[in-house]
C-alpha atoms as a PDB file:
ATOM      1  CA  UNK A   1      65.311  -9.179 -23.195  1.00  0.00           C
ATOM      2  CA  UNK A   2      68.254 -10.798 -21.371  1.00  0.00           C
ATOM      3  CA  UNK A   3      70.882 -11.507 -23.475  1.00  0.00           C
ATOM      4  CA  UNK A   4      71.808 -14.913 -22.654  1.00  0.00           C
ATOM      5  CA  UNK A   5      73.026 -16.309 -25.668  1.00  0.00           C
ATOM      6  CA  UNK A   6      75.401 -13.890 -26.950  1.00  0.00           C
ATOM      7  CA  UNK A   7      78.493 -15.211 -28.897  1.00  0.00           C
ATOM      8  CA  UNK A   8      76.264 -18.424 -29.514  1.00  0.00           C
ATOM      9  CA  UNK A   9      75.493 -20.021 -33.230  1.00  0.00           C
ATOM     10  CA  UNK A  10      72.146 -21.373 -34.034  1.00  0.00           C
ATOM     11  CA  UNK A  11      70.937 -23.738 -36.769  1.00  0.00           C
ATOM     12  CA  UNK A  12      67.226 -22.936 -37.529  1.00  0.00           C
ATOM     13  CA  UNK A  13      65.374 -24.297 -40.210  1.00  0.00           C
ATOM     14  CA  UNK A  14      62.466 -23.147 -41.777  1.00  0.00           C
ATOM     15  CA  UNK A  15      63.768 -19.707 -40.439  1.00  0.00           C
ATOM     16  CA  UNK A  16      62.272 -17.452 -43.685  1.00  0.00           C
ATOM     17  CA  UNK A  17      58.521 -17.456 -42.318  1.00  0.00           C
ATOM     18  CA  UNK A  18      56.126 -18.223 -39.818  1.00  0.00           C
ATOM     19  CA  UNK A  19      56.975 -20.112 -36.568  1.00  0.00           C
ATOM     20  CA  UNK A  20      61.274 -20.169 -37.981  1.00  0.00           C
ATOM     21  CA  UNK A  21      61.087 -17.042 -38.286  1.00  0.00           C
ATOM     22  CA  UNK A  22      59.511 -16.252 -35.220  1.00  0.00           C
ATOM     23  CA  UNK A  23      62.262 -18.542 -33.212  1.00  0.00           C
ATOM     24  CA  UNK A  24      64.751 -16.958 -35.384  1.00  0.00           C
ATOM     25  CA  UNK A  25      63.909 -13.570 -33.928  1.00  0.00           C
ATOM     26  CA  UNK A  26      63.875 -14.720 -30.051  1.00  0.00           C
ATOM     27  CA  UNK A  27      67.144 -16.575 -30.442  1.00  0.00           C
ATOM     28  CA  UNK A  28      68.770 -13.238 -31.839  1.00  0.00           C
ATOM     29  CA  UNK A  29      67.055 -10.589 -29.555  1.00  0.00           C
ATOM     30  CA  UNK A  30      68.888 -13.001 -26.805  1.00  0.00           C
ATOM     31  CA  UNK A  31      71.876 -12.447 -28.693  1.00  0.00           C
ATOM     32  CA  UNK A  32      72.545 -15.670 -30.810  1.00  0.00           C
ATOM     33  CA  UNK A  33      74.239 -15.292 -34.167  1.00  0.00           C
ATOM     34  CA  UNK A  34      71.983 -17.637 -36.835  1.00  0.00           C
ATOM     35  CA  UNK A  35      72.105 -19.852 -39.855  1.00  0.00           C
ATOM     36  CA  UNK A  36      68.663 -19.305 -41.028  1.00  0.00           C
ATOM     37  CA  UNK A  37      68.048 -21.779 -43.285  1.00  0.00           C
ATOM     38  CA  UNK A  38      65.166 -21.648 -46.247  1.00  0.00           C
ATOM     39  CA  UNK A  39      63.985 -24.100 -49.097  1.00  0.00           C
ATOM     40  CA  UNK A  40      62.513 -22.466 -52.119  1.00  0.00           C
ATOM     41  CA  UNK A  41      64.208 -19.697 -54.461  1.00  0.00           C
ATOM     42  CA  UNK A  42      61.322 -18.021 -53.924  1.00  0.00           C
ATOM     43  CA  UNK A  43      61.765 -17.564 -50.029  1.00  0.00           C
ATOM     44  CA  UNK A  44      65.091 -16.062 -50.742  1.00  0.00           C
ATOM     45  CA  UNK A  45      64.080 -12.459 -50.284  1.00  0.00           C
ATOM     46  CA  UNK A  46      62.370 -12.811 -47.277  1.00  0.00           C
ATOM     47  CA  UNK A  47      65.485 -15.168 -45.907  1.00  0.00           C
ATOM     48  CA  UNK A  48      67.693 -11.677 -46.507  1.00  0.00           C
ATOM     49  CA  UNK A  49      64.661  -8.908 -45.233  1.00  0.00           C
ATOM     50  CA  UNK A  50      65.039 -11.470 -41.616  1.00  0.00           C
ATOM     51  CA  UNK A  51      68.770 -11.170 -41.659  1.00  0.00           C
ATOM     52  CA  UNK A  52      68.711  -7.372 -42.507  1.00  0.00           C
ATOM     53  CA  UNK A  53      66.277  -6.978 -39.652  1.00  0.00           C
ATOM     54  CA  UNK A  54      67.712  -8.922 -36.530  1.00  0.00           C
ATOM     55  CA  UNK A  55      70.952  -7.873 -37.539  1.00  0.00           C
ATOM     56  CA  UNK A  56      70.103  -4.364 -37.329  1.00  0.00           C
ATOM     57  CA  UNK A  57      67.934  -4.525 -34.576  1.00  0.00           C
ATOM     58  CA  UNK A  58      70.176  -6.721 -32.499  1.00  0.00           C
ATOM     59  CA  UNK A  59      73.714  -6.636 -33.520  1.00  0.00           C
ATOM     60  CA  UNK A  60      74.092 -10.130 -34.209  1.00  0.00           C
ATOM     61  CA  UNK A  61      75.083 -11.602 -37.568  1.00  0.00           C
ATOM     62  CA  UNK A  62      72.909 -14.195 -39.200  1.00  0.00           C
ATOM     63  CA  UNK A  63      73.673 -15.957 -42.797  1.00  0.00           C
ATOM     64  CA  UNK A  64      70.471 -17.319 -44.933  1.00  0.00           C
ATOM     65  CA  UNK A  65      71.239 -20.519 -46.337  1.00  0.00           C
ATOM     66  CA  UNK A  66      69.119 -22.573 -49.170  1.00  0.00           C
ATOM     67  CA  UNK A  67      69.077 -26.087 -48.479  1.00  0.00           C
ATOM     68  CA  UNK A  68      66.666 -28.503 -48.877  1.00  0.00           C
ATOM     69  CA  UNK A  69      65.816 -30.583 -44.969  1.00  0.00           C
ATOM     70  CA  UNK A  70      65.578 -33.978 -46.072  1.00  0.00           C
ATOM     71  CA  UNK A  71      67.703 -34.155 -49.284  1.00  0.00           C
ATOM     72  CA  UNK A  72      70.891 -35.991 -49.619  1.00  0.00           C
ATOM     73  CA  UNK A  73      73.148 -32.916 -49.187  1.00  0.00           C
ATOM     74  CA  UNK A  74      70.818 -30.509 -47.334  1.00  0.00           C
ATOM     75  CA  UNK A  75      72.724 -31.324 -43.922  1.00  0.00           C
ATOM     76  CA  UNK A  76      75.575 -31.199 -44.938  1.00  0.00           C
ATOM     77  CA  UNK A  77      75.149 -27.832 -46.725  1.00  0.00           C
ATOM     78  CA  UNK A  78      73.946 -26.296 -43.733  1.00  0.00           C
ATOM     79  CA  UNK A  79      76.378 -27.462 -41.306  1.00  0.00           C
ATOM     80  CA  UNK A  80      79.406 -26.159 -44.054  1.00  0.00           C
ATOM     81  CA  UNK A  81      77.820 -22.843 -44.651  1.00  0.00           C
ATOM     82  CA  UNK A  82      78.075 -22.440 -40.750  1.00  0.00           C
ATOM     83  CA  UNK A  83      81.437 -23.956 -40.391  1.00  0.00           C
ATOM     84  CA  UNK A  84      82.741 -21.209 -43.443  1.00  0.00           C
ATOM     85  CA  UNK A  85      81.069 -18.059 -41.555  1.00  0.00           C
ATOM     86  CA  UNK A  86      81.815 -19.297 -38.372  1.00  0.00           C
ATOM     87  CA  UNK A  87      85.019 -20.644 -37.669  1.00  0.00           C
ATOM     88  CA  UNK A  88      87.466 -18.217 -35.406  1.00  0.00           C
ATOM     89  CA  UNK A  89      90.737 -18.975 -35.024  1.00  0.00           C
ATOM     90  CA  UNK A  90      90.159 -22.928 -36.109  1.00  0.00           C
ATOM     91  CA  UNK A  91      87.073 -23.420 -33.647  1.00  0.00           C
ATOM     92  CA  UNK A  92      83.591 -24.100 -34.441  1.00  0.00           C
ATOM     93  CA  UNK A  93      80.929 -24.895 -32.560  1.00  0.00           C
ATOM     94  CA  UNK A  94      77.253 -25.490 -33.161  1.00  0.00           C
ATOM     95  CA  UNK A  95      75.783 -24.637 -29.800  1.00  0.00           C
ATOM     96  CA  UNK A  96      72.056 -24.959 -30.894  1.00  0.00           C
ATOM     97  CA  UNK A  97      69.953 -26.485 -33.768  1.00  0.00           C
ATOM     98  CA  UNK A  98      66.331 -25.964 -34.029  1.00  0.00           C
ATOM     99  CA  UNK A  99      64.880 -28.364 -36.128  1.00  0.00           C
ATOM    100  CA  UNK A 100      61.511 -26.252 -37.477  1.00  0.00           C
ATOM    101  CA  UNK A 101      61.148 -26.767 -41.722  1.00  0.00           C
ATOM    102  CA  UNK A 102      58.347 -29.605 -41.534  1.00  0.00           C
ATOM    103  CA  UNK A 103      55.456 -30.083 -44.795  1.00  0.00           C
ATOM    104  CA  UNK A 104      52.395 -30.459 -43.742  1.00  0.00           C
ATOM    105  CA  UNK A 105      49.750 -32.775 -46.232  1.00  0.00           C
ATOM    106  CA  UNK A 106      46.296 -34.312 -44.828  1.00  0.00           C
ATOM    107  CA  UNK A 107      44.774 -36.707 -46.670  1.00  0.00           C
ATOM    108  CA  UNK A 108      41.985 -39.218 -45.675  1.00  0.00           C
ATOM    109  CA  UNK A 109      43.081 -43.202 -45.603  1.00  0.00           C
ATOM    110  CA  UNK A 110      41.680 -43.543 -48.964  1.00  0.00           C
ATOM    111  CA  UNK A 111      43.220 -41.005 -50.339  1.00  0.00           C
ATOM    112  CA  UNK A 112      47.035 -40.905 -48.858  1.00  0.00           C
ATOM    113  CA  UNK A 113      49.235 -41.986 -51.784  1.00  0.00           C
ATOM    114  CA  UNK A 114      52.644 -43.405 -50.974  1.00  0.00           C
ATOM    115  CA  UNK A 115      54.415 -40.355 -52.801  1.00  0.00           C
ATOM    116  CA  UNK A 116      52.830 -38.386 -49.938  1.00  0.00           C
ATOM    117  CA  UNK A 117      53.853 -40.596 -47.248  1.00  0.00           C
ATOM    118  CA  UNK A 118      57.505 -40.655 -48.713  1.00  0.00           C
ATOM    119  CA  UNK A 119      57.706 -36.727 -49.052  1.00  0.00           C
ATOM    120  CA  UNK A 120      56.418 -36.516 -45.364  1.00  0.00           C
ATOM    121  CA  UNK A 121      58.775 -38.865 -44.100  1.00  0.00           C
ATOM    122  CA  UNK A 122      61.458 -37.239 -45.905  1.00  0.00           C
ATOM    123  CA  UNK A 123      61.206 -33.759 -44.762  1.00  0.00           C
ATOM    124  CA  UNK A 124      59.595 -34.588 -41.295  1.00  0.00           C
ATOM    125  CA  UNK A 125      61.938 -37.502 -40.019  1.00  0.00           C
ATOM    126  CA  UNK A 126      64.862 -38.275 -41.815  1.00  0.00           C
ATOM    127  CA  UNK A 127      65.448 -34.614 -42.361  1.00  0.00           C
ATOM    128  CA  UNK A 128      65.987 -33.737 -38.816  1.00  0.00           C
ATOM    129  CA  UNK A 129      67.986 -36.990 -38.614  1.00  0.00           C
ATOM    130  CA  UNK A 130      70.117 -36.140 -41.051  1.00  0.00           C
ATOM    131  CA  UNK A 131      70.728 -32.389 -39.592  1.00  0.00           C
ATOM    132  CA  UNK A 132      71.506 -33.814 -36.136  1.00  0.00           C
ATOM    133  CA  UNK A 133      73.945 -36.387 -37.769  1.00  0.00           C
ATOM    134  CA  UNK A 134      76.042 -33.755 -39.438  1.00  0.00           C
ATOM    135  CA  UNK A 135      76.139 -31.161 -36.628  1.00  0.00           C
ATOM    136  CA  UNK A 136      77.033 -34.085 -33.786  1.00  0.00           C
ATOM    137  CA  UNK A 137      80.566 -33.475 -34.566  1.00  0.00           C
ATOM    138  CA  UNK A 138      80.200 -29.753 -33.711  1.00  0.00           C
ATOM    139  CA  UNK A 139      78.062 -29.813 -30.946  1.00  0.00           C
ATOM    140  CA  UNK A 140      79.663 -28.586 -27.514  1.00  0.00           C
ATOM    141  CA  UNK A 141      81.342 -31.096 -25.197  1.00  0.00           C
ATOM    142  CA  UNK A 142      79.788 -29.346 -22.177  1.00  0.00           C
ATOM    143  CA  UNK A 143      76.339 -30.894 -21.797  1.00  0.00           C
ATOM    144  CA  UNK A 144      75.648 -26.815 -22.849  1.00  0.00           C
ATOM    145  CA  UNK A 145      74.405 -27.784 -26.165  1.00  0.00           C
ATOM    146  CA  UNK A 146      70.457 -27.608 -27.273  1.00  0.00           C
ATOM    147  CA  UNK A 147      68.588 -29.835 -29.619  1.00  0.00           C
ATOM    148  CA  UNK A 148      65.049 -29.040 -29.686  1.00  0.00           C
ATOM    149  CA  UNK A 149      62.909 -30.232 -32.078  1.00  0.00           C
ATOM    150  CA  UNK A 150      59.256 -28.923 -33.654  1.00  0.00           C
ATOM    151  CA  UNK A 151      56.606 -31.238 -33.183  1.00  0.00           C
ATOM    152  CA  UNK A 152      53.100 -31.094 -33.030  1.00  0.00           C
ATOM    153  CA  UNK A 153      49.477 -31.807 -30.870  1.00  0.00           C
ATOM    154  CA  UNK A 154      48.621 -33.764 -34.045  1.00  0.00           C
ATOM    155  CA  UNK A 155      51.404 -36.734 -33.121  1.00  0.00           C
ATOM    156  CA  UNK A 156      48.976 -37.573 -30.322  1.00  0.00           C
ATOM    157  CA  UNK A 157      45.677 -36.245 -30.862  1.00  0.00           C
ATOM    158  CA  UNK A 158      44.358 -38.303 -33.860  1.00  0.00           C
ATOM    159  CA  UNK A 159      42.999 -35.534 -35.892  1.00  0.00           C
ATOM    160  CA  UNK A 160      40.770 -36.849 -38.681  1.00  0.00           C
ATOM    161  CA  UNK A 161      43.111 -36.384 -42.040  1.00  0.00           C
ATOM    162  CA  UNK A 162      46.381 -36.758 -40.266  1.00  0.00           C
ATOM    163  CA  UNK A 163      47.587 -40.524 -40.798  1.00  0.00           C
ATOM    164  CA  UNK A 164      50.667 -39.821 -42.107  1.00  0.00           C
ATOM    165  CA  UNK A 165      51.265 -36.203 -40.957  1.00  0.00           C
ATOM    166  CA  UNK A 166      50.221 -37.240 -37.080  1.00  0.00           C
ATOM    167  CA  UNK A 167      53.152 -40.309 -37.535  1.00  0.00           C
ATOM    168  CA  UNK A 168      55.839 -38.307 -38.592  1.00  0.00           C
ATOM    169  CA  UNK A 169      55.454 -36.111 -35.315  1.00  0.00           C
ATOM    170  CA  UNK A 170      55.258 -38.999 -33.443  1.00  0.00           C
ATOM    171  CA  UNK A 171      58.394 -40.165 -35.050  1.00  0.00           C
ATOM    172  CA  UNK A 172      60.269 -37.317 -34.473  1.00  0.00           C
ATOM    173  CA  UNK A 173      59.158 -37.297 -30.737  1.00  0.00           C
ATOM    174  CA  UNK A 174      60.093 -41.323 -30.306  1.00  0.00           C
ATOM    175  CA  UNK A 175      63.983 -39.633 -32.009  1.00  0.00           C
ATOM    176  CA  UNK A 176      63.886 -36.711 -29.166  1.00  0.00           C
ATOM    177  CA  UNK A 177      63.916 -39.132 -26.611  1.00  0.00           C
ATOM    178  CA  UNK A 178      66.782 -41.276 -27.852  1.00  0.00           C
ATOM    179  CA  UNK A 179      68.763 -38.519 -28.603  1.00  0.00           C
ATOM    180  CA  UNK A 180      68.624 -37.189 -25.366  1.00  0.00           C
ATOM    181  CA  UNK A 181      70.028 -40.293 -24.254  1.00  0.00           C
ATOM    182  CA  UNK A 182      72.838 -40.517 -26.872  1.00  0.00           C
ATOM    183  CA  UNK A 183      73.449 -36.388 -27.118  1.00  0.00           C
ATOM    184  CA  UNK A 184      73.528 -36.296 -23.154  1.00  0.00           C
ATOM    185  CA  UNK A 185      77.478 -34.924 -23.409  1.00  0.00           C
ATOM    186  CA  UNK A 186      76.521 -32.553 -25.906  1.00  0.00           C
ATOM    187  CA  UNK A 187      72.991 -31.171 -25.799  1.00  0.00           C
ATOM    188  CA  UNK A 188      69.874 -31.294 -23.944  1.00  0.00           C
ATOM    189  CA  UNK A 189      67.164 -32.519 -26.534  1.00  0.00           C
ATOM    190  CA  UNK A 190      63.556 -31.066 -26.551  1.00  0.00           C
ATOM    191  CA  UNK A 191      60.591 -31.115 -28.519  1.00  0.00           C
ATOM    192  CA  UNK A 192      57.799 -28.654 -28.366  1.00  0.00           C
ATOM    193  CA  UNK A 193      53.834 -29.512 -29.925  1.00  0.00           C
ATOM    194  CA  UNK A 194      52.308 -26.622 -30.697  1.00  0.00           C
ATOM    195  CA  UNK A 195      48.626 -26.340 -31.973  1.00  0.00           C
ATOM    196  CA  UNK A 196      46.863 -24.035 -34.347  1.00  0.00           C
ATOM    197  CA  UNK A 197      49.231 -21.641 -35.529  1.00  0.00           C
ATOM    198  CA  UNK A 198      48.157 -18.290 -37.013  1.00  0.00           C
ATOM    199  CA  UNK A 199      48.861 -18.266 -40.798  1.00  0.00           C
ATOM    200  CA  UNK A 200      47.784 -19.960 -44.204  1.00  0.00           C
ATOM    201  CA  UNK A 201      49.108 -23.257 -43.504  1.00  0.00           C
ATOM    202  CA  UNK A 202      46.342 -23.798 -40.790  1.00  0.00           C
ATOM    203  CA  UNK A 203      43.461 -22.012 -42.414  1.00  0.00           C
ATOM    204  CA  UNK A 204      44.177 -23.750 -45.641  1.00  0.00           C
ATOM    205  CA  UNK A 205      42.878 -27.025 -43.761  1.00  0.00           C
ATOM    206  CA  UNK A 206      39.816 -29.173 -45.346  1.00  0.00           C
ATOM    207  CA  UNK A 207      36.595 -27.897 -43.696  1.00  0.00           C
ATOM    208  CA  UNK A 208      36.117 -31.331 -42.070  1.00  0.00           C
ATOM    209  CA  UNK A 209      40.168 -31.356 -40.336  1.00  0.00           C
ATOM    210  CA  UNK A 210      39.426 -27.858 -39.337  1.00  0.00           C
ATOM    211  CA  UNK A 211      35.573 -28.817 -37.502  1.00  0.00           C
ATOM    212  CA  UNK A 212      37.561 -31.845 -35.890  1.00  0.00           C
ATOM    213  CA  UNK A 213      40.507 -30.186 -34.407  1.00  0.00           C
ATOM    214  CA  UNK A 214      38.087 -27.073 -33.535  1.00  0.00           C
ATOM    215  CA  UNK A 215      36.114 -29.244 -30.820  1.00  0.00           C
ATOM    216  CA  UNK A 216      39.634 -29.717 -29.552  1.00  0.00           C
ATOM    217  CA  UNK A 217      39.870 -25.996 -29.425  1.00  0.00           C
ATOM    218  CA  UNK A 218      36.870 -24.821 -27.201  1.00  0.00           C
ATOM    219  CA  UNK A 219      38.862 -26.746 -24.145  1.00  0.00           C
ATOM    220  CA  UNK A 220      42.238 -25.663 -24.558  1.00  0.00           C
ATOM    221  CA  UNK A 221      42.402 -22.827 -21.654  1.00  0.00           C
ATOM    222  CA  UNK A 222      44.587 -20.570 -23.239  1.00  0.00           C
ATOM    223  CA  UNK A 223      42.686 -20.586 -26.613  1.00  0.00           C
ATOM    224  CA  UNK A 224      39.200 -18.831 -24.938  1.00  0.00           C
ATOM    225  CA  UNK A 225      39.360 -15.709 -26.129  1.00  0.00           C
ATOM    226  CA  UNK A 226      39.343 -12.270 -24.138  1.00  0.00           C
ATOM    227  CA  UNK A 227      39.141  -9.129 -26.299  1.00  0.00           C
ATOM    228  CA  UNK A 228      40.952  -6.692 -23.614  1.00  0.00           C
ATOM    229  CA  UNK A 229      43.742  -9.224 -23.853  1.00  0.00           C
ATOM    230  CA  UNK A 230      43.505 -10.483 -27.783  1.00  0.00           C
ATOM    231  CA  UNK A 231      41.926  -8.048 -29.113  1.00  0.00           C
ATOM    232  CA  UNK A 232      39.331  -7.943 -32.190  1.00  0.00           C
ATOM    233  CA  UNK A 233      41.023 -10.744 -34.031  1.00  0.00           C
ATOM    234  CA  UNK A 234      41.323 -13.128 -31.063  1.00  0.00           C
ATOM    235  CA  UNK A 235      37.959 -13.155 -30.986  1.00  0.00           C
ATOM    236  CA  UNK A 236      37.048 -13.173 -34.517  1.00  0.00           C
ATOM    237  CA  UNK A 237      39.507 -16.372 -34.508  1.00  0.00           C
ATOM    238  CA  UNK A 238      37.829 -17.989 -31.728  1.00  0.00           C
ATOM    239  CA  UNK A 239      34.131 -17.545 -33.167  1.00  0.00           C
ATOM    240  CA  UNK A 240      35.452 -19.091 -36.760  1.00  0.00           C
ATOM    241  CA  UNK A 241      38.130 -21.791 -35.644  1.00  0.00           C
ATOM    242  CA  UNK A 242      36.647 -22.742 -31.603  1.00  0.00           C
ATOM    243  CA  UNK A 243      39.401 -20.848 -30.349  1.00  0.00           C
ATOM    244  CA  UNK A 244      42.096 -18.096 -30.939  1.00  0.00           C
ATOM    245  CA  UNK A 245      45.074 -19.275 -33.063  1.00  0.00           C
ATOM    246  CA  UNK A 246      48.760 -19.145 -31.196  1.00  0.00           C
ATOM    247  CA  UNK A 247      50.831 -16.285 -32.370  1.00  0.00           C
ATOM    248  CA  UNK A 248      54.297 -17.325 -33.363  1.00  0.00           C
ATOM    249  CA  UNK A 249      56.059 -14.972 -30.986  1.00  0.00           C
ATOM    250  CA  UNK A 250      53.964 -17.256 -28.276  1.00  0.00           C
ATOM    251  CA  UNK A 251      55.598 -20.544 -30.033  1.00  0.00           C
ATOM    252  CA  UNK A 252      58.821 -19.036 -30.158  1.00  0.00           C
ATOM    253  CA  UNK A 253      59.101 -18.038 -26.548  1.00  0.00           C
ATOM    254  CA  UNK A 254      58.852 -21.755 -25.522  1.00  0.00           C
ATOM    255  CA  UNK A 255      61.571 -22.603 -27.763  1.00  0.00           C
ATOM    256  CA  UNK A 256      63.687 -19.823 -26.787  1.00  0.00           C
ATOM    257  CA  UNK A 257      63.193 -20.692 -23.545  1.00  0.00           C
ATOM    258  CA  UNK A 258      64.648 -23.933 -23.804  1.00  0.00           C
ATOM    259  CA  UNK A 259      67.715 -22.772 -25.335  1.00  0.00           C
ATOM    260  CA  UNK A 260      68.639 -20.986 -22.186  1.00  0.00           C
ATOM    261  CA  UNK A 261      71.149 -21.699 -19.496  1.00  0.00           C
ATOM    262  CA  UNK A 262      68.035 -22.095 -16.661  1.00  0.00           C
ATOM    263  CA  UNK A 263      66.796 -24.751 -19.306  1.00  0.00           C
ATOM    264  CA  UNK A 264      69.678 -27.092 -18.349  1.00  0.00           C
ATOM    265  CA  UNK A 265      67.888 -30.120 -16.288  1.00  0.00           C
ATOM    266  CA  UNK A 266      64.819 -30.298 -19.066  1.00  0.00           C
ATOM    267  CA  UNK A 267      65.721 -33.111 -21.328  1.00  0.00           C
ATOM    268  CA  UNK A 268      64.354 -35.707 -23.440  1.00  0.00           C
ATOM    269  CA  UNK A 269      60.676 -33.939 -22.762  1.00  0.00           C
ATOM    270  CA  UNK A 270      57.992 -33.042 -25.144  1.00  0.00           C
ATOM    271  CA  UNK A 271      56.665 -29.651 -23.979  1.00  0.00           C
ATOM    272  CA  UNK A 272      53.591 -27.851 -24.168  1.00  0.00           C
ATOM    273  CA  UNK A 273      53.372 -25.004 -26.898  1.00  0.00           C
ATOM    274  CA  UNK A 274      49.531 -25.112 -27.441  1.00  0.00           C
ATOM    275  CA  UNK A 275      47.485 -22.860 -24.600  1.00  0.00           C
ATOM    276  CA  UNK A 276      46.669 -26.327 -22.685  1.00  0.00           C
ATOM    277  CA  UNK A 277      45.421 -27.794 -25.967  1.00  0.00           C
ATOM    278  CA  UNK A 278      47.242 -31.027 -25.398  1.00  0.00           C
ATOM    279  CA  UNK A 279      48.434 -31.801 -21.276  1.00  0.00           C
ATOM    280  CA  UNK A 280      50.330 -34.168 -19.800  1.00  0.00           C
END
């Protein structure tokens, strides 16, 4: 892979598992150095096994950093943690931020409490928000800058179950576009929507969420399964969830993709991560 990063920093949250991690790993093999950030204590260890690994396997250095997205000091403990490992010679700059850590909760109308609407929010919204207000100062001056945020099909689809989670994408879709406009001496500023992602946050889905967003499924192109191209477990996907699942190297490309130079006149767009489930 071309390395057309190198020398660059990177802000990715969510970076210990799944779709962060993934990104995490295409931003480095293209020679970015990373902040990966994690939540939990408990995600610690994989946080360092990721750093270990795309350090040694392509010479870049990358620093795990706990902070909570969303919480009053999260940002700004991110954005120091950077500025401490990454300062040379009194310059820092925070070419890109990936904003990935999202919660994901469905609930049906009668159900949603406001605790889950406020945790949502939180982590979902005004976490990016908060990320992108603390990096500004340290973004480049160059227009060379990129913002791109995680999203999801759910923001427009109307999945059964996904009030509150469906808004917050849609929120943080409405914030892409106005920060393209305001960041537009700094950063371009993306979002991408994937769809069913393999792993346990999607399969842990109420049976009913899972049958909707399954009919949705069966006519996204890329999600028809071929077994001399996906193998056994693309099509043992397909038969159980109407289609095969993304793999979060297949996420990840589109992100890293967007990060590069040839990315430069693709701005305040929402783009398609989901095998043609969603098109506009």
């Amino acid at each position: 892979m071309s390395r057309l990063l190198t020398g660059k920093l990177a802000i990715v949250t969510g970076a210990s598992r799944g779709i962060g991690a993934g990104i995490a790993e295409n931003l480095a093999a293209k020679g970015c150095n990373l902040i990966l950030n994690y939540t939990s204590a408990s995600s610690a260890g994989l946080a360092s096994s990721l750093q270990a690994k795309l350090e040694s396997a392509h010479g870049i250095r990358a620093v795990p950093v706990q902070a909570e997205i969303g919480s009053p000091t999260g940002a700004s403990t991110l954005v120091g943690a950077a500025k401490e490992a990454f300062t040379v010679d009194g310059k820092f700059t925070i070419d890109i931020v990936v904003n990935n850590a999202g919660v994901a909760k469905n609930n049906f109308i009668a159900d949603v409490t406001e605790g889950e609407f406020h945790d949502l929010y939180r982590v979902n919204v005004l976490g990016p928000l908060l990320l992108i207000q603390a990096a500004q100062p340290y973004l480049p001056t160059d227009r060379s800058g990129r913002v791109i945020n995680v999203s999801s099909v759910s923001s427009s689809t109307g999945f059964v179950g996904q009030s509150v989670y469906g808004g917050t994408k849609a929120a943080l879709e409405a914030m892409t576009r106005t920060w393209a406009r305001e960041l537009v001496e700094n950063a371009t500023v993306n979002a991408i929507n994937p769809g069913p992602v393999e792993g346990p946050m999607y399969e842990s889905n109420f049976p009913e969420i899972l049958e909707n967003i399954g009919s949705f499924n069966k006519h996204a192109p890329g999600m028809t399964p071929r077994e001399d191209v996906d193998g056994p477990q693309g099509v043992k996907e397909a038969a159980k969830f109407g289609g095969r699942l993304a793999r979060t190297t297949e996420v990840a490309g589109v992100v890293g993709m967007l990060c590069t130079p040839d990315a430069q006149w693709c701005t305040g767009q929402v783009v398609c991560a989901n095998g043609g489930m969603l098109m506009h």
